[in-house]
C-alpha atoms as a PDB file:
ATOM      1  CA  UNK A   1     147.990  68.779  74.308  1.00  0.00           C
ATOM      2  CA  UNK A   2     144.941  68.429  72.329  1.00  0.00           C
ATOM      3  CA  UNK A   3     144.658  66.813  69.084  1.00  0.00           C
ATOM      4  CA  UNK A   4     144.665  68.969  65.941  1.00  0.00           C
ATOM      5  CA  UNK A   5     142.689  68.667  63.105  1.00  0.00           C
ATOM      6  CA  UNK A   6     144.660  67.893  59.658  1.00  0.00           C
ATOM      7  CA  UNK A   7     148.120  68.026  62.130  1.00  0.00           C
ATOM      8  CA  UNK A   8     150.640  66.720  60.143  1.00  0.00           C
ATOM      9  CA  UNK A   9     154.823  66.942  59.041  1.00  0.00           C
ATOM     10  CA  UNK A  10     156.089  69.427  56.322  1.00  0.00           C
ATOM     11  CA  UNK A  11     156.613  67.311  53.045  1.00  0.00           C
ATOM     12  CA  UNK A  12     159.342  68.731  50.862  1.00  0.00           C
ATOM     13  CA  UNK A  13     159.106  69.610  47.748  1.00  0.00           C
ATOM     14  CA  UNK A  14     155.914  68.580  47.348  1.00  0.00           C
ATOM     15  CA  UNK A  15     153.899  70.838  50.214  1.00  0.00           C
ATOM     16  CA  UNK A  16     155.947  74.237  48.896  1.00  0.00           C
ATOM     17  CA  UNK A  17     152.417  74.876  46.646  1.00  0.00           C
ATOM     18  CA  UNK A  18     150.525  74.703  49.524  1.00  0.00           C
ATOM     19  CA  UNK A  19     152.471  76.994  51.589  1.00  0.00           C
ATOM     20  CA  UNK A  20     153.111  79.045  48.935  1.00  0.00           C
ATOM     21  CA  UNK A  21     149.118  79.521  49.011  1.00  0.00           C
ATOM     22  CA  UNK A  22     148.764  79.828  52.104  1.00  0.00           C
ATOM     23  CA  UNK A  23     151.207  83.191  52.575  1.00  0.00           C
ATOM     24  CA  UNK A  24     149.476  84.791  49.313  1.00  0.00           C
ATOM     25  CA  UNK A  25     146.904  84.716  51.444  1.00  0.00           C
ATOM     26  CA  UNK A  26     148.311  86.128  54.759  1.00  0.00           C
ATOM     27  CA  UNK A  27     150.919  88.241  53.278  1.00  0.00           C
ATOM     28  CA  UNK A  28     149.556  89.085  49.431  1.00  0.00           C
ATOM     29  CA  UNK A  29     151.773  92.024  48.807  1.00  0.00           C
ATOM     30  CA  UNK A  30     154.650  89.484  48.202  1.00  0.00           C
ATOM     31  CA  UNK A  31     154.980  87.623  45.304  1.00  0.00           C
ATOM     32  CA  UNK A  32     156.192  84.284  44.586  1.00  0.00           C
ATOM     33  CA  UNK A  33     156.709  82.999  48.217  1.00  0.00           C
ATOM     34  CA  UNK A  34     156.447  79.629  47.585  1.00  0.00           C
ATOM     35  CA  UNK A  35     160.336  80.110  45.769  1.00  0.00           C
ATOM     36  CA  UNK A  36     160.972  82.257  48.960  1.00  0.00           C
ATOM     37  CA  UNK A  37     160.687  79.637  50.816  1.00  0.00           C
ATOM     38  CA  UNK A  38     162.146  77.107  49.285  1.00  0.00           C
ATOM     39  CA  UNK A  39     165.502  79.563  48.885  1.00  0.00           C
ATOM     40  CA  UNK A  40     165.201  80.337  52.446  1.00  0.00           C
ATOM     41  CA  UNK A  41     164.670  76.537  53.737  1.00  0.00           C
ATOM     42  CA  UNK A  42     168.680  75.886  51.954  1.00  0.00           C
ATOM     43  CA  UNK A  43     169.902  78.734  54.639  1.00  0.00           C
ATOM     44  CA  UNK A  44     168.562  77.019  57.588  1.00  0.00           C
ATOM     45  CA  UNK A  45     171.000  74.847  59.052  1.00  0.00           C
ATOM     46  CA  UNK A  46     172.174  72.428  60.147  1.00  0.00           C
ATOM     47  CA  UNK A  47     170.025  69.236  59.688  1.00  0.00           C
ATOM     48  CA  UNK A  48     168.158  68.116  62.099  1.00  0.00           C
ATOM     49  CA  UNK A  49     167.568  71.575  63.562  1.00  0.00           C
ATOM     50  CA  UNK A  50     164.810  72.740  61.144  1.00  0.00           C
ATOM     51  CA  UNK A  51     161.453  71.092  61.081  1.00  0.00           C
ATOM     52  CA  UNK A  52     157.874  72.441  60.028  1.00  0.00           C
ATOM     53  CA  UNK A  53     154.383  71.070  60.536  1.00  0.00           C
ATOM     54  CA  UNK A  54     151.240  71.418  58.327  1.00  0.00           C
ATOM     55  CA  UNK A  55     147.534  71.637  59.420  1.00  0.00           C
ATOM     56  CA  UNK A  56     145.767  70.345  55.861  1.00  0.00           C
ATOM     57  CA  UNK A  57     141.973  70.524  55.801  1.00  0.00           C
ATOM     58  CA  UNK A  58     140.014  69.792  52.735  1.00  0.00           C
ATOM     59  CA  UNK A  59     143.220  69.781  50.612  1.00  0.00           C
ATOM     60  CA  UNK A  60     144.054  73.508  51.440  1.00  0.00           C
ATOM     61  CA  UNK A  61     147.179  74.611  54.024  1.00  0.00           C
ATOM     62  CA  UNK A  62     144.665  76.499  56.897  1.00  0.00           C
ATOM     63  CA  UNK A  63     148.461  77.222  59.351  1.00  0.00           C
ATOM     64  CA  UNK A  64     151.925  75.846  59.967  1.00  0.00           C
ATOM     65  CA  UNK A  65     154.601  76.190  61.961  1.00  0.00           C
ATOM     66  CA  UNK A  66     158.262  75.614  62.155  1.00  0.00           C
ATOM     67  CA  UNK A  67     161.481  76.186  64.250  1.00  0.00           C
ATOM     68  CA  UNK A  68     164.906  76.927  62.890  1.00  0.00           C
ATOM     69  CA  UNK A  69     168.044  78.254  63.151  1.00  0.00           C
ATOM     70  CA  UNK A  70     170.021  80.520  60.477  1.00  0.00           C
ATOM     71  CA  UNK A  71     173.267  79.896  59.204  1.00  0.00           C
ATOM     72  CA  UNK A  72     174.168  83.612  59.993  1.00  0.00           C
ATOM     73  CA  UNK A  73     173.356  83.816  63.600  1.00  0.00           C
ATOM     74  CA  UNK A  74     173.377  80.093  64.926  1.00  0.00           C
ATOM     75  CA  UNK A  75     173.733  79.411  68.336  1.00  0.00           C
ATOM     76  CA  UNK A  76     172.648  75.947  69.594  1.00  0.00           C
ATOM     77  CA  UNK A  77     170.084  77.186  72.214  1.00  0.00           C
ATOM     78  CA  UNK A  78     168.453  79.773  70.242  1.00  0.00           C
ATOM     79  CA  UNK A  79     165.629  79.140  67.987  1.00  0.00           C
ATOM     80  CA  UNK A  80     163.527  80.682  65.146  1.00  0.00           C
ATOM     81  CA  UNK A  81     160.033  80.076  65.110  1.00  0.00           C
ATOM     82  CA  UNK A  82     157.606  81.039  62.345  1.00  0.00           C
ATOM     83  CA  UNK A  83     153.580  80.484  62.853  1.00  0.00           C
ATOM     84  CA  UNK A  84     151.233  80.968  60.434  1.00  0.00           C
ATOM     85  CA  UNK A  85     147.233  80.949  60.233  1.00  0.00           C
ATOM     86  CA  UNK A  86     144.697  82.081  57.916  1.00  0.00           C
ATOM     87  CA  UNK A  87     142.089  84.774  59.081  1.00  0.00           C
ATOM     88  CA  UNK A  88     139.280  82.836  58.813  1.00  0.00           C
ATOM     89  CA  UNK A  89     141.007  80.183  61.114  1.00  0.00           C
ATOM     90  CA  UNK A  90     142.445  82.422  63.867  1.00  0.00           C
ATOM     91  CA  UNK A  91     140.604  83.132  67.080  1.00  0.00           C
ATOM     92  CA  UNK A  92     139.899  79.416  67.867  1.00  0.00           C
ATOM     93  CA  UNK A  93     143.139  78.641  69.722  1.00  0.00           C
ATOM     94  CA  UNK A  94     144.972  77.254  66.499  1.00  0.00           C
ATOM     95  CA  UNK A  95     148.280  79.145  66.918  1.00  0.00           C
ATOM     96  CA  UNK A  96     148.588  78.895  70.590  1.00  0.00           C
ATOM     97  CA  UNK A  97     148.411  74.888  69.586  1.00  0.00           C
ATOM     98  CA  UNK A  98     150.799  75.261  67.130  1.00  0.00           C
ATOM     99  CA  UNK A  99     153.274  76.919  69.520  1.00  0.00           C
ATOM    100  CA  UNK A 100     152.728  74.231  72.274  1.00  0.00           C
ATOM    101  CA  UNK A 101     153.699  71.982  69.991  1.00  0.00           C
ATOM    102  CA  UNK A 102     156.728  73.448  68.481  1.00  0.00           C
ATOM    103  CA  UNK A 103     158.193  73.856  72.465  1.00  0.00           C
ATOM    104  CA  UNK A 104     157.529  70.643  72.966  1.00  0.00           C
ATOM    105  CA  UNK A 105     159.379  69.562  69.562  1.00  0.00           C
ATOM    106  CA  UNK A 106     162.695  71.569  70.092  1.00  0.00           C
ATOM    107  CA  UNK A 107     165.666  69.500  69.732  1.00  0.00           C
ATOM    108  CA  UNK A 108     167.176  71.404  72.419  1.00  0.00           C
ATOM    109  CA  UNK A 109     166.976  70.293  75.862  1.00  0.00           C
ATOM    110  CA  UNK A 110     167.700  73.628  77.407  1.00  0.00           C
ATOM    111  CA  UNK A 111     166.946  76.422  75.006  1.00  0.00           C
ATOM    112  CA  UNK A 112     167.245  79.995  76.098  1.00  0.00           C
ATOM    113  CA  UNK A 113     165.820  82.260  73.490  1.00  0.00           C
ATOM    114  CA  UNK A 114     162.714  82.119  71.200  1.00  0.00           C
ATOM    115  CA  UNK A 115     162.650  84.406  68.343  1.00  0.00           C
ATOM    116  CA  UNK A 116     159.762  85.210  65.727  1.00  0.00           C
ATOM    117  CA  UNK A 117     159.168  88.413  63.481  1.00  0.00           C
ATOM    118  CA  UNK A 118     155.787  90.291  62.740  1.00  0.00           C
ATOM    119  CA  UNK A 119     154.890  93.219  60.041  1.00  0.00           C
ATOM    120  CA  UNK A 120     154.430  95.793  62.859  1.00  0.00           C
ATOM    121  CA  UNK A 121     150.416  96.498  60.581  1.00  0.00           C
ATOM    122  CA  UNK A 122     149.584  93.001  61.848  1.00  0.00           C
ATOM    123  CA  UNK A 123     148.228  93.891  65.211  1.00  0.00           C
ATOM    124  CA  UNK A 124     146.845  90.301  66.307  1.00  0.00           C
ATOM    125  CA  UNK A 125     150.812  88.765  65.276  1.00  0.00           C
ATOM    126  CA  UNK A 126     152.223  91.470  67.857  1.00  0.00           C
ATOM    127  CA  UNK A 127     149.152  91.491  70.305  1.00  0.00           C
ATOM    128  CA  UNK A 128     149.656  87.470  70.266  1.00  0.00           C
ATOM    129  CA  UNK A 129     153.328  87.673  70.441  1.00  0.00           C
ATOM    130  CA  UNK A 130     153.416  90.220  73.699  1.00  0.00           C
ATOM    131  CA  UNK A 131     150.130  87.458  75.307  1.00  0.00           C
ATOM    132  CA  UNK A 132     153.553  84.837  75.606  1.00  0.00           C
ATOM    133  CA  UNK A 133     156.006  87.185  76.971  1.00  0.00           C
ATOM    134  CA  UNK A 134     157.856  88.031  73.821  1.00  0.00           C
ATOM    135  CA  UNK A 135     159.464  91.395  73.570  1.00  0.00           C
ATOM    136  CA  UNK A 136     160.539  93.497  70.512  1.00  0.00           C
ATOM    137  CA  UNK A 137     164.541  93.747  69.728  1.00  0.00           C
ATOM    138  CA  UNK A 138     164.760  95.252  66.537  1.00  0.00           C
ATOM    139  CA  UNK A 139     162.853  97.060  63.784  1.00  0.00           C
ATOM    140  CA  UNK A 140     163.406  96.754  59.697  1.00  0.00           C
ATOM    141  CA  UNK A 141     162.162  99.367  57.605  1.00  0.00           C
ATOM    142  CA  UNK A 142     160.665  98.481  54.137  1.00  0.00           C
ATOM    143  CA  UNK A 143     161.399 100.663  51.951  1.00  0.00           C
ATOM    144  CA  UNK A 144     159.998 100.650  47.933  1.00  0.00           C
ATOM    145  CA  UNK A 145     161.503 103.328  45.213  1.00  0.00           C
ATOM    146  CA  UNK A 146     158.879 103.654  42.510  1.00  0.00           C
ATOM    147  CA  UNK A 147     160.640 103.111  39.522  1.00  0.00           C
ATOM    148  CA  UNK A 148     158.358 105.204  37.117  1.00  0.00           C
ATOM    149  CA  UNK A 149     159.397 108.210  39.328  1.00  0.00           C
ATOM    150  CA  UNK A 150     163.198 107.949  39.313  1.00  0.00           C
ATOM    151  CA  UNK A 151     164.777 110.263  36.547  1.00  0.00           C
ATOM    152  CA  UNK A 152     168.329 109.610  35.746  1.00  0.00           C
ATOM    153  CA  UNK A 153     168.780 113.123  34.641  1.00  0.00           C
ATOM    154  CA  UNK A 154     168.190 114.158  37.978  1.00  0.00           C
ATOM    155  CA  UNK A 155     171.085 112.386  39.543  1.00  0.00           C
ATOM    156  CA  UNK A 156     174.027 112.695  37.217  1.00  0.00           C
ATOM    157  CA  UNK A 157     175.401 115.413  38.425  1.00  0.00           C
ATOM    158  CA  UNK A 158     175.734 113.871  41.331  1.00  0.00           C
ATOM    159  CA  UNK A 159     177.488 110.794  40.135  1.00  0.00           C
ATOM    160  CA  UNK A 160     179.615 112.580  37.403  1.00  0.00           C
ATOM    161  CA  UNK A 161     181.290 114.262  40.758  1.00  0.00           C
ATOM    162  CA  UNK A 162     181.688 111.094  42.542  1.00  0.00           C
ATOM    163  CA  UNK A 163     183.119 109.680  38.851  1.00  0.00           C
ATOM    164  CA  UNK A 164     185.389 113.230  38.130  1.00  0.00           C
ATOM    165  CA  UNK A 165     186.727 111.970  42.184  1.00  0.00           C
ATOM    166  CA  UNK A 166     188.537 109.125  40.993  1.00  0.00           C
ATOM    167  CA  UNK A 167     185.659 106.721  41.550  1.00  0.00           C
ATOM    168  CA  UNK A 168     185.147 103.661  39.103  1.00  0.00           C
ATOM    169  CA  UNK A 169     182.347 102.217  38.596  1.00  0.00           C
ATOM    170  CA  UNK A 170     181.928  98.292  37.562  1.00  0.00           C
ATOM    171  CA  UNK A 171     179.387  95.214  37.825  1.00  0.00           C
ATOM    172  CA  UNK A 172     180.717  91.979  38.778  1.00  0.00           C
ATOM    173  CA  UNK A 173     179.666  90.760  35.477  1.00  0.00           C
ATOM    174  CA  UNK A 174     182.382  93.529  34.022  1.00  0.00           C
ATOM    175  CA  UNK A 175     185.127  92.275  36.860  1.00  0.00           C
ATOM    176  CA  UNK A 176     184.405  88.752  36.044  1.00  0.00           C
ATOM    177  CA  UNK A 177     187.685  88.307  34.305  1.00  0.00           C
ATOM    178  CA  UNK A 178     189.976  89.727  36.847  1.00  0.00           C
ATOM    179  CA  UNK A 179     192.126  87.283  38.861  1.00  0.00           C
ATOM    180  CA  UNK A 180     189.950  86.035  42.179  1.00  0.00           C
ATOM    181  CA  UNK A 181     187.124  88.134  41.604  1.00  0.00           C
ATOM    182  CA  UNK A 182     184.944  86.284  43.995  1.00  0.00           C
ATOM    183  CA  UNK A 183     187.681  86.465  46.654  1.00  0.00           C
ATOM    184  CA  UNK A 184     188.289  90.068  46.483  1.00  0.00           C
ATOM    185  CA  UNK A 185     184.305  90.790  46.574  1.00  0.00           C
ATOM    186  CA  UNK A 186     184.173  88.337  50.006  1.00  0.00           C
ATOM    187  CA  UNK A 187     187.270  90.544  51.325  1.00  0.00           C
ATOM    188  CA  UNK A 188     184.812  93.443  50.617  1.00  0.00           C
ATOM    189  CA  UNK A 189     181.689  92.493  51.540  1.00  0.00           C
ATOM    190  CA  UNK A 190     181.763  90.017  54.559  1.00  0.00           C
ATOM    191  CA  UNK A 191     183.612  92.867  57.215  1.00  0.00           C
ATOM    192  CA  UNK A 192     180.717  95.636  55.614  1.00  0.00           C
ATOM    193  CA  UNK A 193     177.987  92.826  56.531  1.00  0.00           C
ATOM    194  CA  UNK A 194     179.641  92.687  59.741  1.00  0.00           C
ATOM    195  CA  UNK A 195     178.640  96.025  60.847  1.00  0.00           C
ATOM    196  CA  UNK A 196     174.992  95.248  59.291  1.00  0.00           C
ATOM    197  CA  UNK A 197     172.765  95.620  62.671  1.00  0.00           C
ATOM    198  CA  UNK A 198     171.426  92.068  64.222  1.00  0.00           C
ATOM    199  CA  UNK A 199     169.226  90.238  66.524  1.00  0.00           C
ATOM    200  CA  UNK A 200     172.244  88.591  67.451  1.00  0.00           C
ATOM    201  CA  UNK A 201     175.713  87.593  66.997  1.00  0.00           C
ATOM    202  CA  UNK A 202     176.633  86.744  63.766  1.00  0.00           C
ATOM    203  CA  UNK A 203     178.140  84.099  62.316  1.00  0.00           C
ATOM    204  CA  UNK A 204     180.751  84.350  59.515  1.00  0.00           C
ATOM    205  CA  UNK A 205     180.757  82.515  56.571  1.00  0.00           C
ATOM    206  CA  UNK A 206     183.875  80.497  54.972  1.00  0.00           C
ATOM    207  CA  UNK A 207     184.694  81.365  51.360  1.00  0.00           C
ATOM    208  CA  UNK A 208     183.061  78.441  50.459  1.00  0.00           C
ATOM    209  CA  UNK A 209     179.989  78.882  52.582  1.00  0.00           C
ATOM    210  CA  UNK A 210     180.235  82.485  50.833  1.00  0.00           C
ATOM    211  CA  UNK A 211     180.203  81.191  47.439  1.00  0.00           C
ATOM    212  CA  UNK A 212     176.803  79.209  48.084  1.00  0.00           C
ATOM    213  CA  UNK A 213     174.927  81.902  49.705  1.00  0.00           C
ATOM    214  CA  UNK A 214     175.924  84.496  46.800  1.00  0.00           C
ATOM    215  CA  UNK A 215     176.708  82.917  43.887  1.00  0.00           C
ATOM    216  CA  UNK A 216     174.657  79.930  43.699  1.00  0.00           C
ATOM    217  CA  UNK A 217     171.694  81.724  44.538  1.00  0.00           C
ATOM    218  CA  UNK A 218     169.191  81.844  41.610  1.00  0.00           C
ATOM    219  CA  UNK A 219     168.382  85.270  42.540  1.00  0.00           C
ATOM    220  CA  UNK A 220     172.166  86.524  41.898  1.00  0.00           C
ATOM    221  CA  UNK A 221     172.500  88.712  38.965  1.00  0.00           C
ATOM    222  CA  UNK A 222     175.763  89.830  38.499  1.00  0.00           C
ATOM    223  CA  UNK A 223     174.781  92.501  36.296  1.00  0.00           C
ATOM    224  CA  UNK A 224     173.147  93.807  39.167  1.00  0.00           C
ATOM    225  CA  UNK A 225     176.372  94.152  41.790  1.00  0.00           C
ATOM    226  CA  UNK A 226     178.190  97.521  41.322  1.00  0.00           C
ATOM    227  CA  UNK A 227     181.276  97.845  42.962  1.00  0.00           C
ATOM    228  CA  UNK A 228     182.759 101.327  43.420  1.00  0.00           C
ATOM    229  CA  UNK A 229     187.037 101.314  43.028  1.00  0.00           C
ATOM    230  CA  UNK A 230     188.983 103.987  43.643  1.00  0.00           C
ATOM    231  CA  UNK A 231     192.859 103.626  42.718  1.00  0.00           C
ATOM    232  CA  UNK A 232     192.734 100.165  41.966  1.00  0.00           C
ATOM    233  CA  UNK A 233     191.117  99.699  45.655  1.00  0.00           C
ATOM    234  CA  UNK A 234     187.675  98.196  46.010  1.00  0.00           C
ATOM    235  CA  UNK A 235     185.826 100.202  48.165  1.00  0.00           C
ATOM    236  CA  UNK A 236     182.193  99.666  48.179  1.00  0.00           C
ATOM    237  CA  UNK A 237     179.443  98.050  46.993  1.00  0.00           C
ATOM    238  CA  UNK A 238     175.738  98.388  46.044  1.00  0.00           C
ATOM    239  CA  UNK A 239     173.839  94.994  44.920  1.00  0.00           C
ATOM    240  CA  UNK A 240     170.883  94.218  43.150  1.00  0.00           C
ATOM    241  CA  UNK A 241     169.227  90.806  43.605  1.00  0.00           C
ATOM    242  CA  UNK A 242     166.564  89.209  41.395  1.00  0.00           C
ATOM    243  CA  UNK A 243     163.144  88.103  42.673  1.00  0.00           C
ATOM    244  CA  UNK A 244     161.898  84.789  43.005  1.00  0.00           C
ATOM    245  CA  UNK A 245     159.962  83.021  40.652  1.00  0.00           C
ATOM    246  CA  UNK A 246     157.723  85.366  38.979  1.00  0.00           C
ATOM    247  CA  UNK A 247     158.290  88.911  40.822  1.00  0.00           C
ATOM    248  CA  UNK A 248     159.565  91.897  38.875  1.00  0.00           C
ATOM    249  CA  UNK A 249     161.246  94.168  41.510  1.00  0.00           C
ATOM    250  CA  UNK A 250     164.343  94.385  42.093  1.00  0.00           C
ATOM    251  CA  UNK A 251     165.630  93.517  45.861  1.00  0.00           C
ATOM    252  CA  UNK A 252     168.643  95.850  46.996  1.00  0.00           C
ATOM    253  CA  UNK A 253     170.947  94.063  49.597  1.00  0.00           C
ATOM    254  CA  UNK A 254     174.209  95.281  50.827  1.00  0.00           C
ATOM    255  CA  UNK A 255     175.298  98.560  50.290  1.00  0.00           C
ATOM    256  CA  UNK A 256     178.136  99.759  52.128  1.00  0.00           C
ATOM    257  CA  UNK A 257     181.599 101.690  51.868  1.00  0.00           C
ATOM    258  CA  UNK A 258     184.546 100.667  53.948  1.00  0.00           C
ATOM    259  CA  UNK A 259     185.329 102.951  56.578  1.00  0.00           C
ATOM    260  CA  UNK A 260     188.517 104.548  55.752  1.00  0.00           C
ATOM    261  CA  UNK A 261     186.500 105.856  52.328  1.00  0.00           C
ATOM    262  CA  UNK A 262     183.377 107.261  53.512  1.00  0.00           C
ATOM    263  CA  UNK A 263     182.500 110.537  53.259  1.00  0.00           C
ATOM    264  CA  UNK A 264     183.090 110.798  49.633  1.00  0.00           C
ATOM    265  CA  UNK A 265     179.357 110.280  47.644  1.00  0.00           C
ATOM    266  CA  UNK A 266     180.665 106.848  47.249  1.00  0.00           C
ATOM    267  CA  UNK A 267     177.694 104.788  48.619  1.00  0.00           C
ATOM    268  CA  UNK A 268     175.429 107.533  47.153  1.00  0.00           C
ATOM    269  CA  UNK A 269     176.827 106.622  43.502  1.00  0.00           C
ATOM    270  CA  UNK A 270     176.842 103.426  43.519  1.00  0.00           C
ATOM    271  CA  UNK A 271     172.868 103.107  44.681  1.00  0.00           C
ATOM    272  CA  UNK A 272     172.507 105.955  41.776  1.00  0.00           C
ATOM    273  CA  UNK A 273     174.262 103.729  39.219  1.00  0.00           C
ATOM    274  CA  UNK A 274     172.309 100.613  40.432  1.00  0.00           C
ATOM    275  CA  UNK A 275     168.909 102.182  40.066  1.00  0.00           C
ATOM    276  CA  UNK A 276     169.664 103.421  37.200  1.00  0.00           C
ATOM    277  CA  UNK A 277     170.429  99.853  35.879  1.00  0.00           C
ATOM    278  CA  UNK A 278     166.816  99.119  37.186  1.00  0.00           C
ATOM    279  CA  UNK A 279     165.071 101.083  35.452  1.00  0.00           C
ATOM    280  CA  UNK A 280     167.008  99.904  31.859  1.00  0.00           C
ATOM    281  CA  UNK A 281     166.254  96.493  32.855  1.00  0.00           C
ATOM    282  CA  UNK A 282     162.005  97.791  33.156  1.00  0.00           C
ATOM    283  CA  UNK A 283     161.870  96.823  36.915  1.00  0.00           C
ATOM    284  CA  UNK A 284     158.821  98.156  38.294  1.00  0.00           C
ATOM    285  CA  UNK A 285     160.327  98.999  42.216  1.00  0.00           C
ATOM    286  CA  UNK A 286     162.962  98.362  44.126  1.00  0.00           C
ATOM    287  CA  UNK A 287     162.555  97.238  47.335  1.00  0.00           C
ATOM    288  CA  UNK A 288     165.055  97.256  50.218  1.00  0.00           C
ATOM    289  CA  UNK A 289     164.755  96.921  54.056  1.00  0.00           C
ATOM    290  CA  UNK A 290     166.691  99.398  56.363  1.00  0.00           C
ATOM    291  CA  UNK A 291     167.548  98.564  60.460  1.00  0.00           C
ATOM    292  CA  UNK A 292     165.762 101.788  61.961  1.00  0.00           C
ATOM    293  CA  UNK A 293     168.972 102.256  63.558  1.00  0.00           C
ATOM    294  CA  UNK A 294     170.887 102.920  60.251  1.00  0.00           C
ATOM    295  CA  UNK A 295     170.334 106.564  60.251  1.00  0.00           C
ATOM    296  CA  UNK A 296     173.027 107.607  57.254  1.00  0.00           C
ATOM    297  CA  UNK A 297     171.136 104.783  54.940  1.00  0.00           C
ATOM    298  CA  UNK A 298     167.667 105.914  55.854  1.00  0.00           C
ATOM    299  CA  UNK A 299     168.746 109.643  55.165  1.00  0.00           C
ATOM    300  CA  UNK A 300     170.128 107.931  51.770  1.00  0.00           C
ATOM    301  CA  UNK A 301     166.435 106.100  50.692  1.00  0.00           C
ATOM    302  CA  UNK A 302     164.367 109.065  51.610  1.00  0.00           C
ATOM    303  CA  UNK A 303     166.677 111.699  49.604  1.00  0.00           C
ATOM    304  CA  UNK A 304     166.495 109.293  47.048  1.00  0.00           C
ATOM    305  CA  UNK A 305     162.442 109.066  46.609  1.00  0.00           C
ATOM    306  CA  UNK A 306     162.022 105.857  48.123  1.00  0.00           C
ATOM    307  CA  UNK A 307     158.550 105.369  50.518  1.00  0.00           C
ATOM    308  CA  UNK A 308     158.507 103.269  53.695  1.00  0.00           C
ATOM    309  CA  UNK A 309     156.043 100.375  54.111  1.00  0.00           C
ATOM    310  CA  UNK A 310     155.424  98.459  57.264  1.00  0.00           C
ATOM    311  CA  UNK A 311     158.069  97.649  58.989  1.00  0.00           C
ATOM    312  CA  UNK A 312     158.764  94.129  60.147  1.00  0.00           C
ATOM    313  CA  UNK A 313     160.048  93.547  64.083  1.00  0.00           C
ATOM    314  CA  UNK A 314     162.190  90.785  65.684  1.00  0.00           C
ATOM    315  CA  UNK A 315     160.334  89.658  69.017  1.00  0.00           C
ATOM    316  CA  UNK A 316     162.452  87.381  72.011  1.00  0.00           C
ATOM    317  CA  UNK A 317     161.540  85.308  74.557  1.00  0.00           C
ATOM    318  CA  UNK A 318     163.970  83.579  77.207  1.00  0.00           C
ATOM    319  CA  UNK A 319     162.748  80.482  78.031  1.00  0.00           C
ATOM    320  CA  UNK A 320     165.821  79.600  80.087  1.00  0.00           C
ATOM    321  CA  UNK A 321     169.061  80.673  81.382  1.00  0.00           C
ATOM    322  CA  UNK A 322     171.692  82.321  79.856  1.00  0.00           C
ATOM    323  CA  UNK A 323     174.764  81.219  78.903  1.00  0.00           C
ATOM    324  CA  UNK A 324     177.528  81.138  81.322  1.00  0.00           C
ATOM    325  CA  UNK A 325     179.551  84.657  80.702  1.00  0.00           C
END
């Protein structure tokens, strides 16, 4: 493989600037990605399964490239691989380096599956993608609710029915005092993420793994997680998350019912009572992505005012063979 210019290994914390840079670049319309990243790199697990390359030149990050694996889906033989060039850069064979080299850096003697995403509006990512064999396996929907546009008024009839149903209403931050709280939100949430569509299988969390990913996150706000009860059971959930570093939206996560309760407005007012909370707080969006599949959610965001973006697709490539059924 050829030799390439300013090559050289990821150095953390210090090169998080220059990525950071180097994505509000490619992808401008997200803010603060250099504390993305950094959030994101704690998720990727286990050691010695992660690594990431930058090509420096002239003291400015020009691409990179990593492979990983996520804590949520890991399987030893199937990898995550991110690549990343500026425009001016791209069209003189940089990537296609870049993704020699990560194949020939996998820790993995025999992988089987390659995965890597692209924002369906970036039509060299996907053209590239489909040059190496790569195939799309799933579609997220971005979805952004312009907060200057929501009107409370409009929606409280519909969540003083849900409330004259028996439903209560409460944040974490108002449940904090009851006996395992945290407990009886990962008895909630973890079997509704379950039925969250995938690129894969995933894998579950312990309650302690739970506690990390949630409540050690800086972007946890538990002001911002409504949880709907109804006769002392809880049944649902809605959650807000922070932004990193210095963006002002609001990111909604999970929001789910459990099964036996559905069918009642429940999931309806709890995403009423959570934007609502938004807008007091002065958020200027909130921003959410939707599996295309998910039709009841997507019938939710669009009654609800909120406007699609570009979605973003997961692409796969086997590079060997499967598992043994």
């Amino acid at each position: 493989m050829p030799a390439i210019e300013g090559l050289r290994d990821f150095r953390a914390p210090d090169d998080y600037a220059l990525l950071g840079e180097l994505y509000a670049v490619i992808l401008p319309e997200y803010p603060s990605f250099e504390e993305h990243l950094r959030m994101e790199d704690e998720d990727r697990q286990p050691p010695g399964r992660v690594r990431r390359w930058l090509v420096e030149r002239q003291g400015k990050a020009v691409a990179c490239a990593d492979y990983h694996q996520e804590k949520g889906m890991y399987h030893p033989r199937k990898f995550s691989i991110e690549i990343a060039v500026l425009p001016e850069f791209c069209g003189q064979g940089l990537g296609a380096a870049l993704y020699d080299l990560v194949l020939e850096n996998l820790p993995e003697a025999d992988p089987w599956i390659l995965r890597g995403e692209a924002r369906e509006d970036k039509l060299g990512s996907t053209r590239w993608l489909q040059a190496r064999g790569f195939k799309p396996v799933q579609r997220y929907e971005e979805w952004r609710l312009d907060l200057c546009d929501w009107k409370p008024e409009d929606w409280q009839e519909e969540l003083d029915a849900a409330l004259a149903g028996g439903l209560r209403i409460a944040t974490l931050a108002e449940l904090e005092s009851e006996p395992d709280m945290r407990r009886r939100f990962f008895e909630l949430r973890d079997p509704l993420v379950e039925e969250v569509p995938r690129a894969d299988r995933r894998t579950p969390p312990t309650f302690e793994e739970f506690q990390e990913r949630v409540f050690d996150k800086p972007t946890y706000c538990a002001e911002g997680m409504f949880i709907g009860i109804l006769d002392g059971e809880w049944v649902g959930v809605s959650e807000l998350w922070l932004g990193t570093g210095s963006d002002p939206n609001l990111w909604i996560g999970l929001t789910g019912v459990r099964s036996e309760y559905r069918g009642k407005g429940v999931a309806s007012a709890l995403k009423i009572a959570a934007i609502n909370w938004a807008k007091e707080r002065g958020a200027p969006f909130c921003v959410t992505w939707v599996e295309e599949a998910n039709r009841p959610m997507l019938g939710i965001n669009t009654r609800m005012g909120f406007k699609t973006r570009p979605a973003w697709v997961t692409w796969e490539k086997e590079v060997g063979e499967p598992d043994p059924a």
